[in-house]
C-alpha atoms as a PDB file:
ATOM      1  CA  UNK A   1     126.275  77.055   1.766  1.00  0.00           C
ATOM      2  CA  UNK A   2     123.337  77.389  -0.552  1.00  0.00           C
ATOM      3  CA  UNK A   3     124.268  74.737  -2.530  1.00  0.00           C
ATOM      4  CA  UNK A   4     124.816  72.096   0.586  1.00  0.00           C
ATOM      5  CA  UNK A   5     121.496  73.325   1.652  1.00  0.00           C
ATOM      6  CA  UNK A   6     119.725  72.407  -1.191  1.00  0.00           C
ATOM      7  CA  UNK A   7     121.378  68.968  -1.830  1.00  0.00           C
ATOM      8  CA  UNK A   8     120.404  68.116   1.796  1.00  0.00           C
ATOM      9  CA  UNK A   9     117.078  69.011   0.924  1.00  0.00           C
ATOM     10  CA  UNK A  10     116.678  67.046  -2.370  1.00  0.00           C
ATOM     11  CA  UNK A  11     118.319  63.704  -0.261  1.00  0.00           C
ATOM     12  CA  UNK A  12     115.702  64.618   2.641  1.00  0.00           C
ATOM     13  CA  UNK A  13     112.883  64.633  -0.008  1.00  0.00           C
ATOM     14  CA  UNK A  14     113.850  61.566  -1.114  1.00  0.00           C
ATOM     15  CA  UNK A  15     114.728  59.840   1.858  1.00  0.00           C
ATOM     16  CA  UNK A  16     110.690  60.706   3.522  1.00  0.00           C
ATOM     17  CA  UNK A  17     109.330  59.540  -0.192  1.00  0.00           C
ATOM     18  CA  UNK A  18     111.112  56.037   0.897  1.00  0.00           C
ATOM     19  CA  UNK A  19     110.265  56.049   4.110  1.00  0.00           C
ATOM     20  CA  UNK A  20     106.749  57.084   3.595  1.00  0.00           C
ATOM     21  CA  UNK A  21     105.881  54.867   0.533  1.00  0.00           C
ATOM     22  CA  UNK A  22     103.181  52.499   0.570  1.00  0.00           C
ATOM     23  CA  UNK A  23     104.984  49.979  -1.893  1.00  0.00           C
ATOM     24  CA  UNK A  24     108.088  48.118   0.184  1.00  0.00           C
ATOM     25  CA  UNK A  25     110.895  49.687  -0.558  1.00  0.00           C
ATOM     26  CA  UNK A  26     114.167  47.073  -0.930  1.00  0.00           C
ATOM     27  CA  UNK A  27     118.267  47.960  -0.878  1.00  0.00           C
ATOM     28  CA  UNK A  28     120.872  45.960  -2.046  1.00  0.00           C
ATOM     29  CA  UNK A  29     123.869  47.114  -1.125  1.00  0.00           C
ATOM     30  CA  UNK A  30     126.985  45.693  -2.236  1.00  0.00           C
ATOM     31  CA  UNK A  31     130.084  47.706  -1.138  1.00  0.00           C
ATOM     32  CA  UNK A  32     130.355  51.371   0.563  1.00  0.00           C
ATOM     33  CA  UNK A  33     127.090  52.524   1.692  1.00  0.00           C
ATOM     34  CA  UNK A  34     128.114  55.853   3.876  1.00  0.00           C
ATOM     35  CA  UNK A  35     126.533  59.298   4.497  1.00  0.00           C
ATOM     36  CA  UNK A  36     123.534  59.967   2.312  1.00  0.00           C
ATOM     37  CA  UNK A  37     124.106  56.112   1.065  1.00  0.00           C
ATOM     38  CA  UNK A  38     123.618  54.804   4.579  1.00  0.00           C
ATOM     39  CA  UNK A  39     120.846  57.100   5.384  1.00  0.00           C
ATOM     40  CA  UNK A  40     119.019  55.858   2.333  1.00  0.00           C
ATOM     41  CA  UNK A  41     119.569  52.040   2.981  1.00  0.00           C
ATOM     42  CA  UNK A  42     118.032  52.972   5.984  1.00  0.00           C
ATOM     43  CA  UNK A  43     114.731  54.843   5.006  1.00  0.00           C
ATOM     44  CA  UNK A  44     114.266  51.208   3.120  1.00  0.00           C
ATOM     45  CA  UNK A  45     112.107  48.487   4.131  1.00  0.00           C
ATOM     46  CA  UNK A  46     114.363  45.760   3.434  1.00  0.00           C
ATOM     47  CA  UNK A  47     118.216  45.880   3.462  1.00  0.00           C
ATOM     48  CA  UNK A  48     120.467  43.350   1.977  1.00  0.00           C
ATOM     49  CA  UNK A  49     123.798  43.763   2.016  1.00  0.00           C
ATOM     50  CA  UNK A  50     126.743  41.976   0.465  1.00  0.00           C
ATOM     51  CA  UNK A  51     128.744  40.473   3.605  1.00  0.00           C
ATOM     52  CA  UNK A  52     132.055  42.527   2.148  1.00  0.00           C
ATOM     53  CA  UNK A  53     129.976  45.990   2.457  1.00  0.00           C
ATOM     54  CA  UNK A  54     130.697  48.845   5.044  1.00  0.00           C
ATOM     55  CA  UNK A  55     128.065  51.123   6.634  1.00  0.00           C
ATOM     56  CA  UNK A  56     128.910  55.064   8.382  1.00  0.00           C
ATOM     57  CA  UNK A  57     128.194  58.656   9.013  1.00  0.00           C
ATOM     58  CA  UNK A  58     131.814  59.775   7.906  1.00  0.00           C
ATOM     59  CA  UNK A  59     130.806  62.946   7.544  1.00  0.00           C
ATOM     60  CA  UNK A  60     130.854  63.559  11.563  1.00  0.00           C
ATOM     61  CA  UNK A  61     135.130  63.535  10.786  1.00  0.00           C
ATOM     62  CA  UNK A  62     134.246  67.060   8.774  1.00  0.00           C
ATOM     63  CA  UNK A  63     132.549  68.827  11.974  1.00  0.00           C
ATOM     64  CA  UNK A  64     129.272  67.727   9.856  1.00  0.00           C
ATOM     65  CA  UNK A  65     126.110  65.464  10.507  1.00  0.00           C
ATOM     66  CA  UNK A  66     123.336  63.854   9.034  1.00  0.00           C
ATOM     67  CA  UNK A  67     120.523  65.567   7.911  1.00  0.00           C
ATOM     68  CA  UNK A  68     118.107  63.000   7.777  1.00  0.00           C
ATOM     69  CA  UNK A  69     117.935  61.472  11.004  1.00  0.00           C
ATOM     70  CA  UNK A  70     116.211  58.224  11.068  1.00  0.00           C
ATOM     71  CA  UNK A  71     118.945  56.689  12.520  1.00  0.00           C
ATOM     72  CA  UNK A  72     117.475  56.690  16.969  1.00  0.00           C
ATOM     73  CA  UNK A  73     114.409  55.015  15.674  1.00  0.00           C
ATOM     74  CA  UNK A  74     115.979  52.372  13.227  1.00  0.00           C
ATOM     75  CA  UNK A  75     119.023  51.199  15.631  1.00  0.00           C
ATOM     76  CA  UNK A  76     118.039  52.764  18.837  1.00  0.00           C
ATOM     77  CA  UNK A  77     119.507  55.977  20.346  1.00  0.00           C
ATOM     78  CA  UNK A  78     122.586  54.018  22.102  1.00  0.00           C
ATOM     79  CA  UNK A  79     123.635  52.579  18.370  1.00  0.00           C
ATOM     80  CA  UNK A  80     122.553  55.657  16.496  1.00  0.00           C
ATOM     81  CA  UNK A  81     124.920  58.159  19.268  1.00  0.00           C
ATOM     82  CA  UNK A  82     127.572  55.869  18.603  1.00  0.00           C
ATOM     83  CA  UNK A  83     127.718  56.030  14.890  1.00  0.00           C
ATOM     84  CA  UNK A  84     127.141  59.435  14.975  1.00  0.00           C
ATOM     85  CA  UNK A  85     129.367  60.710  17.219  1.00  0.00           C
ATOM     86  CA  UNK A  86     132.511  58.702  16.223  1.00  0.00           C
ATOM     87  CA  UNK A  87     132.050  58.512  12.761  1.00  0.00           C
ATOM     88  CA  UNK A  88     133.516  55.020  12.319  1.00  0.00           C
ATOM     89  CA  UNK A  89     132.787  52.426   9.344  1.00  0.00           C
ATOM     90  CA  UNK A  90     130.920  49.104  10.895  1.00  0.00           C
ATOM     91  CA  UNK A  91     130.749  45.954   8.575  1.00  0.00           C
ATOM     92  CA  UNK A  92     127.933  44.386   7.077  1.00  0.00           C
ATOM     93  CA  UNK A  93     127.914  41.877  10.135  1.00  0.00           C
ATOM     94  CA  UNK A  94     127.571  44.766  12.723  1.00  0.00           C
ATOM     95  CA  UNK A  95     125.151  46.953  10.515  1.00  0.00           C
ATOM     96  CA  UNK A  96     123.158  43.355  10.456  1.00  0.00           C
ATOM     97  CA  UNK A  97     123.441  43.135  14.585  1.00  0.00           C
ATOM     98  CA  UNK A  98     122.459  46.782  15.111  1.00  0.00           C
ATOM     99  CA  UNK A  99     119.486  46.702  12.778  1.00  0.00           C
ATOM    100  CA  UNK A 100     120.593  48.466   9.443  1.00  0.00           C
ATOM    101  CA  UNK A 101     120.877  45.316   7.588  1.00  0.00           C
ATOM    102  CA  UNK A 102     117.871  42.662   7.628  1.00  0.00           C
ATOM    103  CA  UNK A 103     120.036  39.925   5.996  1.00  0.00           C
ATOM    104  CA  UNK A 104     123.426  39.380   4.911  1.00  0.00           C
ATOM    105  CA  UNK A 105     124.921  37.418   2.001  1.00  0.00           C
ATOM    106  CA  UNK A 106     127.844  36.193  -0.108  1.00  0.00           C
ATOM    107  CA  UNK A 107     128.509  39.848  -2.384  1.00  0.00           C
ATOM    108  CA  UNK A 108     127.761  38.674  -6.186  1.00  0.00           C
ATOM    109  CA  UNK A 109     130.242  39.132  -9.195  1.00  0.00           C
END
């Protein structure tokens, strides 16, 4: 328990040092971005994502939840409920509709 604890905390800590910078923060993400991943893309300024990647809060499947929640105020509460009470993967397309993802693109070799 002590452990999970203190990775949460260290992936908190650097989530708010995203989110908080004053120099624009940019993800590229270019295949699975889910859990801490997804969190992190979303702390970001700017998201760009490779139109093959997927986006999700898997964790919810384990009886487990986020424990940075940015989520309500980057996709809205409706969005943010919905990904984290169902735990489902959404493509880049429907990260890029819900606000996750600012822009979409062919993924690069």
């Amino acid at each position: 328990m002590d452990d999970w604890r203190s990775h949460a905390k260290d992936g908190n800590d650097t989530n708010w040092k995203i989110w908080r910078s004053r120099l624009p923060v940019v993800a590229a993400v270019n295949g699975y971005c889910l859990g801490g991943g997804c969190d992190m893309s979303m702390a970001c300024d700017y998201t760009i994502a490779a139109d093959s990647a997927q986006f999700g809060e898997p964790e919810i499947e384990f009886s487990s939840a986020t424990p940075f929640l940015v989520m309500p105020w980057v996709v809205g509460m409706k969005h943010a409920k919905e990904m984290m009470l169902l735990g489902e993967r959404i493509s880049a397309a429907e990260a890029h509709r819900m606000g996750i993802v600012n822009k979409v693109v062919p993924p690069t070799r």
